[in-house]
C-alpha atoms as a PDB file:
ATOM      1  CA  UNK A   1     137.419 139.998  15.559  1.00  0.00           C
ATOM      2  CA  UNK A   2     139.208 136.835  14.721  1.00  0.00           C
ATOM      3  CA  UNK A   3     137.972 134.614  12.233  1.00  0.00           C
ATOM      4  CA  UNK A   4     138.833 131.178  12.921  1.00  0.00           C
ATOM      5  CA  UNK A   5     138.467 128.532  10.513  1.00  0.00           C
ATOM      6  CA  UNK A   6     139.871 124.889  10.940  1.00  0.00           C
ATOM      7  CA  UNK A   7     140.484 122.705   7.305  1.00  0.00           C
ATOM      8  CA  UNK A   8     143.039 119.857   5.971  1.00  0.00           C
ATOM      9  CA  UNK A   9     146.232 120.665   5.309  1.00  0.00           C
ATOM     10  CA  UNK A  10     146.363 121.274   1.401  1.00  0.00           C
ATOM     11  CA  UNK A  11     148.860 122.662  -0.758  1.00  0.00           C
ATOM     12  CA  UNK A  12     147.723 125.795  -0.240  1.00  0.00           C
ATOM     13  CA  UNK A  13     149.146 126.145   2.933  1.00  0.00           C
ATOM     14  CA  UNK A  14     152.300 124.039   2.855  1.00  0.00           C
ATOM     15  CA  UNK A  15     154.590 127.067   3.134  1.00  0.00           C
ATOM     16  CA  UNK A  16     152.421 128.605   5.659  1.00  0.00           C
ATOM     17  CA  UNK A  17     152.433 125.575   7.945  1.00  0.00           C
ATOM     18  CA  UNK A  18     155.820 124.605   8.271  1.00  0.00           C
ATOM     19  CA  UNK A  19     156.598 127.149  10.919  1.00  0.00           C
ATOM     20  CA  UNK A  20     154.126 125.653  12.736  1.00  0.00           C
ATOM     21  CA  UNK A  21     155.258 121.865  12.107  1.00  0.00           C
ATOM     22  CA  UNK A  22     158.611 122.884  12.878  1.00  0.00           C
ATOM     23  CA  UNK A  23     157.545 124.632  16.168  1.00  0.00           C
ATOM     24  CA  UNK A  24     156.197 121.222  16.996  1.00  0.00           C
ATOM     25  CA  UNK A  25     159.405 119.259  15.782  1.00  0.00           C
ATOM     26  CA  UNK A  26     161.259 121.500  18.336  1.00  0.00           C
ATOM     27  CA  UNK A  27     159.690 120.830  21.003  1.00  0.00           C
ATOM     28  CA  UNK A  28     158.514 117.072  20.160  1.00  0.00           C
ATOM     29  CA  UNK A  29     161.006 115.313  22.780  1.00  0.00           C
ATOM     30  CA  UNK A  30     161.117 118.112  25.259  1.00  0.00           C
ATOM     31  CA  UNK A  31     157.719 118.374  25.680  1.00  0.00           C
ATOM     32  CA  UNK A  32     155.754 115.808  24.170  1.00  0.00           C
ATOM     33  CA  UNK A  33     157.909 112.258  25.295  1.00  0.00           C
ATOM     34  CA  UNK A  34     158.650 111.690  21.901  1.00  0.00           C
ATOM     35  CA  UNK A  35     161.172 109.349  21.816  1.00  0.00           C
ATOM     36  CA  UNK A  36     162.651 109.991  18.460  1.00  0.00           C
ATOM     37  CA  UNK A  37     162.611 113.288  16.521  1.00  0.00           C
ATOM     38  CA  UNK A  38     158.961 113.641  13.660  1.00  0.00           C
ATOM     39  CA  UNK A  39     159.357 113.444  10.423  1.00  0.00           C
ATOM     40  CA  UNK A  40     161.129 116.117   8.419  1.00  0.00           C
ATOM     41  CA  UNK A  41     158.410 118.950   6.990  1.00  0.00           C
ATOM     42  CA  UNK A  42     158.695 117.357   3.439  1.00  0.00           C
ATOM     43  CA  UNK A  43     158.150 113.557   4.589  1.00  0.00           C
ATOM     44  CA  UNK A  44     155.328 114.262   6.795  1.00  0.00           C
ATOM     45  CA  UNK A  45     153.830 116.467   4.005  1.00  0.00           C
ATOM     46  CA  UNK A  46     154.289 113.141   1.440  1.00  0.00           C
ATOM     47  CA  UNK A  47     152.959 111.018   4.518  1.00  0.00           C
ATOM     48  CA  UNK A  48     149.697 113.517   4.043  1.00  0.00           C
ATOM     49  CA  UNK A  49     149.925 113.319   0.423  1.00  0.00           C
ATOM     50  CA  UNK A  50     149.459 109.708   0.414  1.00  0.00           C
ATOM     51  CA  UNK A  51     146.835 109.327   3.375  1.00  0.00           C
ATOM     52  CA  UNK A  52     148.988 108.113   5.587  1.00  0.00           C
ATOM     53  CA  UNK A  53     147.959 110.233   7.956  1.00  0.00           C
ATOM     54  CA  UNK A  54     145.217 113.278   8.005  1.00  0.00           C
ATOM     55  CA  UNK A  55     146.314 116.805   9.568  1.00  0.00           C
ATOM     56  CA  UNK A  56     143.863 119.452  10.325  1.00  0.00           C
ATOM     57  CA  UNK A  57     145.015 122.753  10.860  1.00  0.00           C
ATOM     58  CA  UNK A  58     143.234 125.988  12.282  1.00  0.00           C
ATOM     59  CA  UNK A  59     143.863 129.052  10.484  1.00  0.00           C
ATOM     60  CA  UNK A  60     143.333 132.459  12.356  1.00  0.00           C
ATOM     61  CA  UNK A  61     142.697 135.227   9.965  1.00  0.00           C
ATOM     62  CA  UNK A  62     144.212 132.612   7.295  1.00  0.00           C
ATOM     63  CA  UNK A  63     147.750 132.072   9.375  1.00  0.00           C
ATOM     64  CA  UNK A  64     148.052 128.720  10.772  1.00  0.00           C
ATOM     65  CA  UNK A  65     148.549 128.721  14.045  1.00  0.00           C
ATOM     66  CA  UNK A  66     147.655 124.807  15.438  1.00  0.00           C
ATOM     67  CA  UNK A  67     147.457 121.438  13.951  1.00  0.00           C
ATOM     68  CA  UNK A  68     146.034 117.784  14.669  1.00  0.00           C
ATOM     69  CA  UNK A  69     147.051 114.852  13.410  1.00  0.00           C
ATOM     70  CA  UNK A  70     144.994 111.316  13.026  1.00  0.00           C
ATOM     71  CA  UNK A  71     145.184 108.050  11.342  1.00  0.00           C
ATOM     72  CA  UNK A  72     142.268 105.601  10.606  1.00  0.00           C
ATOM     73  CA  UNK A  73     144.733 102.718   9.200  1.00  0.00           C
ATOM     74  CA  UNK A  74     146.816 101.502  11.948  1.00  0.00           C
ATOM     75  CA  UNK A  75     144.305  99.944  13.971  1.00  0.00           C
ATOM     76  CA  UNK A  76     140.900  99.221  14.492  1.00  0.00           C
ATOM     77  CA  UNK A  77     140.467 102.954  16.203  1.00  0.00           C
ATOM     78  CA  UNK A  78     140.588 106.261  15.007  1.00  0.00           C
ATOM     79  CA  UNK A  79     144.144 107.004  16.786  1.00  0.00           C
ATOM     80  CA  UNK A  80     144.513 110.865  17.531  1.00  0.00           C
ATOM     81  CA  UNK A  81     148.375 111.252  17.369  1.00  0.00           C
ATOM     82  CA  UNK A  82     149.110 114.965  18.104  1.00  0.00           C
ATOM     83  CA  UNK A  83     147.568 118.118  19.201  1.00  0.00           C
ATOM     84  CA  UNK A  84     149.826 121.209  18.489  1.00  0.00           C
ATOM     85  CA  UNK A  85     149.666 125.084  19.018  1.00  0.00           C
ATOM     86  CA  UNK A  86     152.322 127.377  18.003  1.00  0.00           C
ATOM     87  CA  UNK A  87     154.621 128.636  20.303  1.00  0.00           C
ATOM     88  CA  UNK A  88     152.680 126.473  23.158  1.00  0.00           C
ATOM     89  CA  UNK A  89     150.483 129.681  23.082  1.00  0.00           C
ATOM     90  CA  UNK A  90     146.497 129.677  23.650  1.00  0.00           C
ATOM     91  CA  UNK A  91     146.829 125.564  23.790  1.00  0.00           C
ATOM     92  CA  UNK A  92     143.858 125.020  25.143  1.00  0.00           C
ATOM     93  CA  UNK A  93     141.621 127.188  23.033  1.00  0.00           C
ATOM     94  CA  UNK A  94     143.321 126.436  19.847  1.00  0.00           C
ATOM     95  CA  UNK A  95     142.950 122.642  20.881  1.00  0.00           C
ATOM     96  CA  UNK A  96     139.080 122.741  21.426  1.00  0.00           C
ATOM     97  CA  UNK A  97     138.591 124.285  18.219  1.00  0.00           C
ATOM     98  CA  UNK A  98     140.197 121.519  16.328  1.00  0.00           C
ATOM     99  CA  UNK A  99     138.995 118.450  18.572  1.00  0.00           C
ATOM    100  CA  UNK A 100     135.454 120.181  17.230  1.00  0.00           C
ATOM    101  CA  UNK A 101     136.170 119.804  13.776  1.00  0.00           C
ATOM    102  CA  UNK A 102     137.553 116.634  14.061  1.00  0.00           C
ATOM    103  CA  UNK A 103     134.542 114.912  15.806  1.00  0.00           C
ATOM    104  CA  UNK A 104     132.612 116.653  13.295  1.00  0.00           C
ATOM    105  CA  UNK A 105     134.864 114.830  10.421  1.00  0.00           C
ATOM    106  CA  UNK A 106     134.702 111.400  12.090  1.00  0.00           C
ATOM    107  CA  UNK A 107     131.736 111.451  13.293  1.00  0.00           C
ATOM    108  CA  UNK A 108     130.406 108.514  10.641  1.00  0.00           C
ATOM    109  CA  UNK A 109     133.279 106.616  10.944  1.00  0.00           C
ATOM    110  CA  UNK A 110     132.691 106.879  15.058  1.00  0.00           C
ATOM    111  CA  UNK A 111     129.523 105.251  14.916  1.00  0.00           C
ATOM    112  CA  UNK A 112     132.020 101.709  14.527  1.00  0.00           C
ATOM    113  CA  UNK A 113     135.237 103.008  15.837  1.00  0.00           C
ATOM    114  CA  UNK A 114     136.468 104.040  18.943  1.00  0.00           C
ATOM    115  CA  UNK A 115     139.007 107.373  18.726  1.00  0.00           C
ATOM    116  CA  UNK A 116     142.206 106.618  20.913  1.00  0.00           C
ATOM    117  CA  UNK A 117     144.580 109.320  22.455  1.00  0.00           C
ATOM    118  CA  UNK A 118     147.709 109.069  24.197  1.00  0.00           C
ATOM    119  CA  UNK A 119     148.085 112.516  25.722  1.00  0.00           C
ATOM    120  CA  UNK A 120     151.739 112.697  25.863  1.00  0.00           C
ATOM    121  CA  UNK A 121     153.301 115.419  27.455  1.00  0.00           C
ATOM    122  CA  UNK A 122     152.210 118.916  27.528  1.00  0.00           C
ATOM    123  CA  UNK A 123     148.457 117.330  26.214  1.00  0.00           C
ATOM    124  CA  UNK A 124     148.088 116.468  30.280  1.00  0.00           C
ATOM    125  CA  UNK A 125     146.949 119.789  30.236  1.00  0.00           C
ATOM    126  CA  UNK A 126     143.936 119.132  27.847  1.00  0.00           C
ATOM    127  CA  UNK A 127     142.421 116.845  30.187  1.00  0.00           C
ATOM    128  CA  UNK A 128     139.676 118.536  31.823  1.00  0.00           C
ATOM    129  CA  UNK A 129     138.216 119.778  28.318  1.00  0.00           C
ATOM    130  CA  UNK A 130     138.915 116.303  26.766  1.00  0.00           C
ATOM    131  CA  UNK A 131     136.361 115.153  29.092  1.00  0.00           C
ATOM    132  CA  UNK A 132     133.648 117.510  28.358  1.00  0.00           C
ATOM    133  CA  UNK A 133     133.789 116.227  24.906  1.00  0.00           C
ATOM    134  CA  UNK A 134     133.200 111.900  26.255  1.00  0.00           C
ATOM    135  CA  UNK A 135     136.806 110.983  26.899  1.00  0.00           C
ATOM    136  CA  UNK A 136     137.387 108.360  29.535  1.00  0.00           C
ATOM    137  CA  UNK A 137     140.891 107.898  30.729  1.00  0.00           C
ATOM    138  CA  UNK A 138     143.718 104.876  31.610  1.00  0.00           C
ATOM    139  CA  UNK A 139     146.447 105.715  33.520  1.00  0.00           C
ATOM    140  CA  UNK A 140     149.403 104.493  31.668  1.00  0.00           C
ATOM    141  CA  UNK A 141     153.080 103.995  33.042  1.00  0.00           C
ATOM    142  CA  UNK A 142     156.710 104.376  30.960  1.00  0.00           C
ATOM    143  CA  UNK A 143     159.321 102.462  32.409  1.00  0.00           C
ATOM    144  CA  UNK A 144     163.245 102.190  31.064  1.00  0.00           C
ATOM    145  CA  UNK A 145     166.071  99.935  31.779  1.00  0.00           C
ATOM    146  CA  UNK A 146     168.961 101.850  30.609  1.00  0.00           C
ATOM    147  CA  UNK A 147     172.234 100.498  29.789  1.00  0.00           C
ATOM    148  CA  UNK A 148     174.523 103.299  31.255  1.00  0.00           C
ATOM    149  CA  UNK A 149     174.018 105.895  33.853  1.00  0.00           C
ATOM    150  CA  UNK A 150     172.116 103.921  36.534  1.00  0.00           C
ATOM    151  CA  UNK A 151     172.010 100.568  38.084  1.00  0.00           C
ATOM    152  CA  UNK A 152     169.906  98.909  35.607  1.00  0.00           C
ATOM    153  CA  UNK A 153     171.937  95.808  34.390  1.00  0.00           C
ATOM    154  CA  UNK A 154     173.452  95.181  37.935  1.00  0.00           C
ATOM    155  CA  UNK A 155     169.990  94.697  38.781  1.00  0.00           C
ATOM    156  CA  UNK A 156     168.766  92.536  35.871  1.00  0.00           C
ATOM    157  CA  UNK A 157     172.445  90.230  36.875  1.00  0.00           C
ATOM    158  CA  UNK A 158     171.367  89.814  40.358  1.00  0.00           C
ATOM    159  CA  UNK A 159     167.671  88.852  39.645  1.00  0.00           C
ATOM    160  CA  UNK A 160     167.109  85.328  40.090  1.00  0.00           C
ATOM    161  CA  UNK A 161     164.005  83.502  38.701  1.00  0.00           C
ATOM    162  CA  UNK A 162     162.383  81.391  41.296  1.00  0.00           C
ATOM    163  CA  UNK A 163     162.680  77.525  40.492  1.00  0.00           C
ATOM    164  CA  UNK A 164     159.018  76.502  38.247  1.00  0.00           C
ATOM    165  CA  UNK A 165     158.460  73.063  37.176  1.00  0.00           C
ATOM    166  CA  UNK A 166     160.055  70.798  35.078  1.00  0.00           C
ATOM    167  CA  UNK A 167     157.693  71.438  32.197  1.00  0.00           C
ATOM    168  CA  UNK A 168     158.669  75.350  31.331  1.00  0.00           C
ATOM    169  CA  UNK A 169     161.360  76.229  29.024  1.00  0.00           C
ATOM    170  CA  UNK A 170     161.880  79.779  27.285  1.00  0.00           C
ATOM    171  CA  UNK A 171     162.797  79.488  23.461  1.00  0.00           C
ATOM    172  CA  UNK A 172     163.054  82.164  21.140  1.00  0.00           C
ATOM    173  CA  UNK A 173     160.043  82.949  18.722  1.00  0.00           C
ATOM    174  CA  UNK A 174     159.431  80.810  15.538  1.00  0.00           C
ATOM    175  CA  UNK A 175     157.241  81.990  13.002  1.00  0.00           C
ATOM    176  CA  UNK A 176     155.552  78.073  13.685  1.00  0.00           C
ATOM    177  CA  UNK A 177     154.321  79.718  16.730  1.00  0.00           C
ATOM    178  CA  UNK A 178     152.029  82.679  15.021  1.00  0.00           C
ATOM    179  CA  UNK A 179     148.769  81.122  15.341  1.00  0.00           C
ATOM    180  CA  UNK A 180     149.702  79.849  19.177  1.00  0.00           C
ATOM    181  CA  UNK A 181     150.678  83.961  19.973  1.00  0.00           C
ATOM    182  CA  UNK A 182     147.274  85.203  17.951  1.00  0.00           C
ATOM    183  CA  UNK A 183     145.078  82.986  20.283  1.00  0.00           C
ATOM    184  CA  UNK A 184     146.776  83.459  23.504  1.00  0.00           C
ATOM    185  CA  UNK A 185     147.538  87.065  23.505  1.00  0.00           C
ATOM    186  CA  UNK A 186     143.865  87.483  22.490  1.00  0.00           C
ATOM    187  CA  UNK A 187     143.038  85.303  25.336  1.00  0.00           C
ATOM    188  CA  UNK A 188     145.406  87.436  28.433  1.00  0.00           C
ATOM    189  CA  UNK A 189     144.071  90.776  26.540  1.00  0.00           C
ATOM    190  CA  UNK A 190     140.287  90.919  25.684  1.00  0.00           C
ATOM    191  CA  UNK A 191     139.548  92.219  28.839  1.00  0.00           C
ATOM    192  CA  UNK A 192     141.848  94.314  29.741  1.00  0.00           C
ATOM    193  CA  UNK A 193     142.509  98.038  29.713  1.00  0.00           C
ATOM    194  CA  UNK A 194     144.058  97.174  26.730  1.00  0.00           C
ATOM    195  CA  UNK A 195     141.209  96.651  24.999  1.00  0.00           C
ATOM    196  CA  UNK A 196     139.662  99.666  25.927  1.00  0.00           C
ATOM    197  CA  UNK A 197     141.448 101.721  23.746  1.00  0.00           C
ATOM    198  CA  UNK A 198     142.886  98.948  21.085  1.00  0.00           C
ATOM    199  CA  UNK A 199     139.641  97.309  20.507  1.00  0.00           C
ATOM    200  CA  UNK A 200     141.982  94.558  17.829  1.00  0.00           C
ATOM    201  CA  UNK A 201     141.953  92.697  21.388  1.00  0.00           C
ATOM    202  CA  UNK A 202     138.354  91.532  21.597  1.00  0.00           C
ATOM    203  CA  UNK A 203     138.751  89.118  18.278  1.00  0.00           C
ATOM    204  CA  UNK A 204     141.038  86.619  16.950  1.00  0.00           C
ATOM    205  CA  UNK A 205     140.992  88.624  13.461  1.00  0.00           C
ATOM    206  CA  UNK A 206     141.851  92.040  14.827  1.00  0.00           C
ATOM    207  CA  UNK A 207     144.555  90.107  17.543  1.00  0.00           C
ATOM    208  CA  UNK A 208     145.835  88.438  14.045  1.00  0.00           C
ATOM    209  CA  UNK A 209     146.336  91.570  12.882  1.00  0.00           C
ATOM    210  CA  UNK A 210     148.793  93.035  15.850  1.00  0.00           C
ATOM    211  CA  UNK A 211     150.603  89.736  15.873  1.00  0.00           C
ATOM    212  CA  UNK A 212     151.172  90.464  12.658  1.00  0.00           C
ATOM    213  CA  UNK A 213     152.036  94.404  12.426  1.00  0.00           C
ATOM    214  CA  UNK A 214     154.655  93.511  15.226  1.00  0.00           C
ATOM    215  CA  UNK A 215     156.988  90.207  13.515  1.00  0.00           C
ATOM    216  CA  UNK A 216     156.845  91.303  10.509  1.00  0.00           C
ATOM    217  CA  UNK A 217     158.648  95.269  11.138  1.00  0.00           C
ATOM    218  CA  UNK A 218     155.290  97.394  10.803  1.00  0.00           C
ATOM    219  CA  UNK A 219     155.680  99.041  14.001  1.00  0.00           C
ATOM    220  CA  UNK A 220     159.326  98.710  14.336  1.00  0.00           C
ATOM    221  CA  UNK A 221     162.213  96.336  13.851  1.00  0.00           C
ATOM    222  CA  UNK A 222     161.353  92.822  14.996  1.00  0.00           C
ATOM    223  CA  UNK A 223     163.630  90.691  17.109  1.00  0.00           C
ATOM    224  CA  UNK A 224     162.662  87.017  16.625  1.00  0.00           C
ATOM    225  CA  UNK A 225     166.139  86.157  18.882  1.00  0.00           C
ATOM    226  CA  UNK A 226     165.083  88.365  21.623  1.00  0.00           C
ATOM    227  CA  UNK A 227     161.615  86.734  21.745  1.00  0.00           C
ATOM    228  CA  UNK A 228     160.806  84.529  24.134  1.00  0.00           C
ATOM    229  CA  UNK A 229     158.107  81.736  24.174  1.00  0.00           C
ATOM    230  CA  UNK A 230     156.808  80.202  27.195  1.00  0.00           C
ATOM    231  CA  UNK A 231     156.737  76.320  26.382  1.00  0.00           C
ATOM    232  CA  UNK A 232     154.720  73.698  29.020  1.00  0.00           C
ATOM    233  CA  UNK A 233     155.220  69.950  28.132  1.00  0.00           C
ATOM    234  CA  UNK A 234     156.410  71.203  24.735  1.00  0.00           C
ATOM    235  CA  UNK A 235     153.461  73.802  24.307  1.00  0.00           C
ATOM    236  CA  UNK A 236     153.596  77.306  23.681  1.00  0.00           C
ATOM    237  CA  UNK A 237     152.083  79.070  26.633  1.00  0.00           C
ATOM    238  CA  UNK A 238     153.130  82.812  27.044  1.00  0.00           C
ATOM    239  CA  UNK A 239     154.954  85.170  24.649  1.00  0.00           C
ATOM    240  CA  UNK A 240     157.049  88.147  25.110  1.00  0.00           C
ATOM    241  CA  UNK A 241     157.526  90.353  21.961  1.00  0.00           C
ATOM    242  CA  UNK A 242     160.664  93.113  21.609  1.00  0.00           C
ATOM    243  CA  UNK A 243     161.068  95.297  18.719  1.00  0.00           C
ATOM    244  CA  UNK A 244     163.591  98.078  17.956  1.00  0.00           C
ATOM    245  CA  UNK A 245     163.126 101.510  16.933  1.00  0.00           C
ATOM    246  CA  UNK A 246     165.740 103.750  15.593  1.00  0.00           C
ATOM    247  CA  UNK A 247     168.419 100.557  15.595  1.00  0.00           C
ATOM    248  CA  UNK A 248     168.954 101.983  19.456  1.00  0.00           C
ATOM    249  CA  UNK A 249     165.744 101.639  21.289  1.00  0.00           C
ATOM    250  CA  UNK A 250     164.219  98.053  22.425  1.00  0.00           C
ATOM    251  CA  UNK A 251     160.385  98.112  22.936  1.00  0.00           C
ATOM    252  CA  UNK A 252     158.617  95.224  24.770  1.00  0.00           C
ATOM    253  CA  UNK A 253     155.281  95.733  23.003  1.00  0.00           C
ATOM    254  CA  UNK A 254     153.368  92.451  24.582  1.00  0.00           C
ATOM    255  CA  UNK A 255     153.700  90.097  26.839  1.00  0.00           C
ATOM    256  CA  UNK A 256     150.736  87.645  27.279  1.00  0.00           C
ATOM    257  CA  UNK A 257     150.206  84.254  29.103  1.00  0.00           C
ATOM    258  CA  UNK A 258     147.271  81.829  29.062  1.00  0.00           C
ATOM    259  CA  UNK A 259     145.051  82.185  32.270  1.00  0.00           C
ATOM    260  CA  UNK A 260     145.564  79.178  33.462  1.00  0.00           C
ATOM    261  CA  UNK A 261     149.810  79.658  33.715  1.00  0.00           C
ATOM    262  CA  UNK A 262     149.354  83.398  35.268  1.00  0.00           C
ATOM    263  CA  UNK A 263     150.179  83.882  38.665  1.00  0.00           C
ATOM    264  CA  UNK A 264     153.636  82.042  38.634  1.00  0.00           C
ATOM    265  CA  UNK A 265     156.365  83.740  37.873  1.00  0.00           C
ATOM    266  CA  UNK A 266     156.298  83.211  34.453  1.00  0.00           C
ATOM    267  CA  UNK A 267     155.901  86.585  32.732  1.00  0.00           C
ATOM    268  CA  UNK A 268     159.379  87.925  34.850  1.00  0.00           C
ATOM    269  CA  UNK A 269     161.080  84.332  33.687  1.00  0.00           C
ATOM    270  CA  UNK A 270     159.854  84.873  30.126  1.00  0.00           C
ATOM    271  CA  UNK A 271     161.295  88.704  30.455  1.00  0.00           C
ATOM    272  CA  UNK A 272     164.662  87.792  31.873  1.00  0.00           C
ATOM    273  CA  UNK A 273     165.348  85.546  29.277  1.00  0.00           C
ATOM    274  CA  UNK A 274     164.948  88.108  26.584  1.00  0.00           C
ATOM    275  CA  UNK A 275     166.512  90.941  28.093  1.00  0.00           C
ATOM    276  CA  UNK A 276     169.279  88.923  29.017  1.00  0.00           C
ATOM    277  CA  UNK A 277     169.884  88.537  24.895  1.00  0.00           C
ATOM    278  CA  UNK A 278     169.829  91.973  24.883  1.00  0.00           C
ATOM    279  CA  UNK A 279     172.567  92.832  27.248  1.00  0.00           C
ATOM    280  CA  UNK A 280     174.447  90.074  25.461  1.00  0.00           C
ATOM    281  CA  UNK A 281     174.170  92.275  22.461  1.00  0.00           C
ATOM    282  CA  UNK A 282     174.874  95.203  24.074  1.00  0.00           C
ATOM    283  CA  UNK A 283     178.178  93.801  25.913  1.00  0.00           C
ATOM    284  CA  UNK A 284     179.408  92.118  22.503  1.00  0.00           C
ATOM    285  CA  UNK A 285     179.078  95.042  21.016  1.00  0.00           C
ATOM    286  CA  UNK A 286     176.823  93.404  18.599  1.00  0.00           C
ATOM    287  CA  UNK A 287     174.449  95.682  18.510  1.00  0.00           C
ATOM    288  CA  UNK A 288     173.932  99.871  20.074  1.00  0.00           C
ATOM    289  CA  UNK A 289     171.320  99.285  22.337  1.00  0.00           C
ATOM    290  CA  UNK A 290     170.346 102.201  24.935  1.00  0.00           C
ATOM    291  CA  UNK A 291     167.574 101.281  26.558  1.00  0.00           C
ATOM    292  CA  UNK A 292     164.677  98.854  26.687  1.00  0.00           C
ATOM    293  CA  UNK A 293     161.214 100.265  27.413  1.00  0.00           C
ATOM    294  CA  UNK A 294     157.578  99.362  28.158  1.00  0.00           C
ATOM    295  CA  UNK A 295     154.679 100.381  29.302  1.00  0.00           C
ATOM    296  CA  UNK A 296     151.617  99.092  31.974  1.00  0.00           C
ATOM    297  CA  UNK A 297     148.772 100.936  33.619  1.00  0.00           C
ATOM    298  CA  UNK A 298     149.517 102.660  36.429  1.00  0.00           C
ATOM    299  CA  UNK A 299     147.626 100.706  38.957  1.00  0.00           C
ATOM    300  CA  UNK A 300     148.808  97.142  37.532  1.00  0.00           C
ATOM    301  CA  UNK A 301     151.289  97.138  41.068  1.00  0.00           C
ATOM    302  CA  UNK A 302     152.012  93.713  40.330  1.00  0.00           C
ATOM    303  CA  UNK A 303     153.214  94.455  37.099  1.00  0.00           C
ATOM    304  CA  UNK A 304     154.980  97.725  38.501  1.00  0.00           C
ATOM    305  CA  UNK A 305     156.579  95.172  40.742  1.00  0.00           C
ATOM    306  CA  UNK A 306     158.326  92.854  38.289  1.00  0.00           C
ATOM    307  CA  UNK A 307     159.186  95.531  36.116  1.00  0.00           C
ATOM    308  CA  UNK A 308     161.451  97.107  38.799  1.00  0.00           C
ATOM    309  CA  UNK A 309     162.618  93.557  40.030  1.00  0.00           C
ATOM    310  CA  UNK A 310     164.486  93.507  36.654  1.00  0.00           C
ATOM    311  CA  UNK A 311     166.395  96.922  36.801  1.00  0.00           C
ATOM    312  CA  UNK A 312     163.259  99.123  35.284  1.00  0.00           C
ATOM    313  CA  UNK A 313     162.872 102.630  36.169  1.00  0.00           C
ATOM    314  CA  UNK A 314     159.160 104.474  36.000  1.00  0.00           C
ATOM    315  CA  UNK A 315     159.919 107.433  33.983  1.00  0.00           C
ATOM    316  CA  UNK A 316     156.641 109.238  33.610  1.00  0.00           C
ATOM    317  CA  UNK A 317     153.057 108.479  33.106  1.00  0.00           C
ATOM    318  CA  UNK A 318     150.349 109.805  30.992  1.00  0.00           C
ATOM    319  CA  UNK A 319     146.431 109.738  30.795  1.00  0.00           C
ATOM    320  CA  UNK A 320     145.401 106.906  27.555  1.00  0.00           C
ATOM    321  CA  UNK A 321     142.597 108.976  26.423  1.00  0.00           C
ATOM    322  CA  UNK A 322     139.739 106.873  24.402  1.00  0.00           C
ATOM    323  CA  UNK A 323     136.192 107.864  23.499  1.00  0.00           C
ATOM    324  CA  UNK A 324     133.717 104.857  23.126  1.00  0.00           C
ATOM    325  CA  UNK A 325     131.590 104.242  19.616  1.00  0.00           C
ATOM    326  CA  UNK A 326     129.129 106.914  19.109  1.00  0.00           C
ATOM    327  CA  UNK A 327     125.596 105.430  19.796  1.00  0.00           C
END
């Protein structure tokens, strides 16, 4: 009979592992969405090492055969990143038998933080089971705009932006305008499904903090002349945020109005005016951009709407897994 047992990665079973890892760095675009290729075996062991992340693996019979991977220091959540079997074989089962051991490990640190889970790719399939275990679910939308094989920037060329008031302007960010972003976007995002899984949303301090992670290159590369801010009479009043990843891929990671402002327009004026930076890059050859993407929930249609109004395409979607604070 098999004995399975599920433990941290330790040194003991680097060389054991890295099949595994490698199985998973493989497959990590084709059938997990990943954008850009994982870390190498030896950086995401030193990315252990250091705490960076934690990685759980389940040994049958001592082989490893699956892994999981989460982080406690992003964000305010426990943020599941990857759930792995070798080979894509026995997913399921080998899945269940780590998710065990690592509610078992968290479950302290649960009782004031919610665990979040994008279930990219072939993790669809762990739904069901995900579930069982307390799991509630956003449906959550990619879209691109790329800059070559479809009809993208012809779009973006075409789109006008309706006529607003005098008042409004669009101005790139300035770092004068940090404390304006932290209380708006924490205004336009406490309640959404944002929040939900990303509870930094609810509070000024936590909203401080993605504000933050986002201008000054934590998540990615920042682009301050690609950010627009929504000024009224002079006043900031919306932002929209790009960074870029892998010096190739733009990322709109927020865009945020106050409430009173929503409703007009404004978001798809703000938007224009940053993507049309971008394509100036691009066409200068300034810089090699080849795509810009984002994300909304899947039933946001109005959202959906101006997204595709600007030359986006919806690529695929995937369920934003998050399981509340353990009462």
């Amino acid at each position: 009979m098999t004995e399975y047992v599920v433990k941290n990665l330790t040194e003991d079973n680097y060389k054991g592992f890295e099949p595994v890892y490698e199985d998973f760095r493989t497959r990590a675009i084709s059938d997990y969405n990943f954008e850009l290729e994982p870390l190498a075996y030896d950086d995401f062991v030193e990315a252990v090492q250091k705490k960076l992340i934690e990685c759980m693996i389940l040994l049958e019979d001592g082989i490893p055969t699956a892994f999981l991977v989460y982080t406690t220091l992003i964000s305010e959540a426990v943020e599941l990143n990857i759930m792995h079997a070798l080979n894509m074989e026995n997913f399921l089962d080998r899945s269940k038998q780590l998710l065990r051991k690592f509610l078992e490990v968290t479950e302290e640190i649960r009782e004031k933080k919610i665990v979040c889970y994008p279930m990219l790719g072939a993790q669809k399939s762990l739904i069901g089971e995900i579930a069982r275990f307390g799991f509630k679910f956003v449906g959550i939308a990619v879209l691109r705009f790329m800059m070559s094989g479809t009809n993208s920037r012809e779009i973006l060329k075409m789109t006008q932006v309706k006529n607003r008031p005098a008042c409004y302007k669009v101005v790139p960010w300035n770092e004068k305008y940090f404390n304006d972003a932290v209380n708006i976007i924490q205004e336009s995002f406490e309640n959404s499904a944002d929040a939900l899984f990303d509870p930094r949303f609810k509070t000024l301090e936590g909203t401080h903090d993605i504000i933050t992670k986002i201008t000054k290159d934590v998540y990615a590369e920042f682009l301050p002349e690609a950010s627009s801010v929504l000024m009224c009479d002079n006043n900031p009043v919306g932002f929209c945020f790009m960074n870029l990843t892998g010096g190739q891929i733009v990322n709109i990671p927020i865009v945020g109005i106050k409430k009173e402002h929503q409703g007009r327009g404004l978001s798809k004026m703000m938007l224009k005016h940053s993507m049309d930076k971008i394509l100036e890059w691009v066409e200068n050859a300034e810089r090699p951009i080849t795509e810009i993407n984002t994300t909304t929930e899947t039933n946001n249609f109005q959202a959906l709407k101006m997204y595709r109004n600007l030359g986006f395409k919806e690529d695929y979607s995937y369920p934003q897994s998050y399981l509340p604070i353990k009462k």
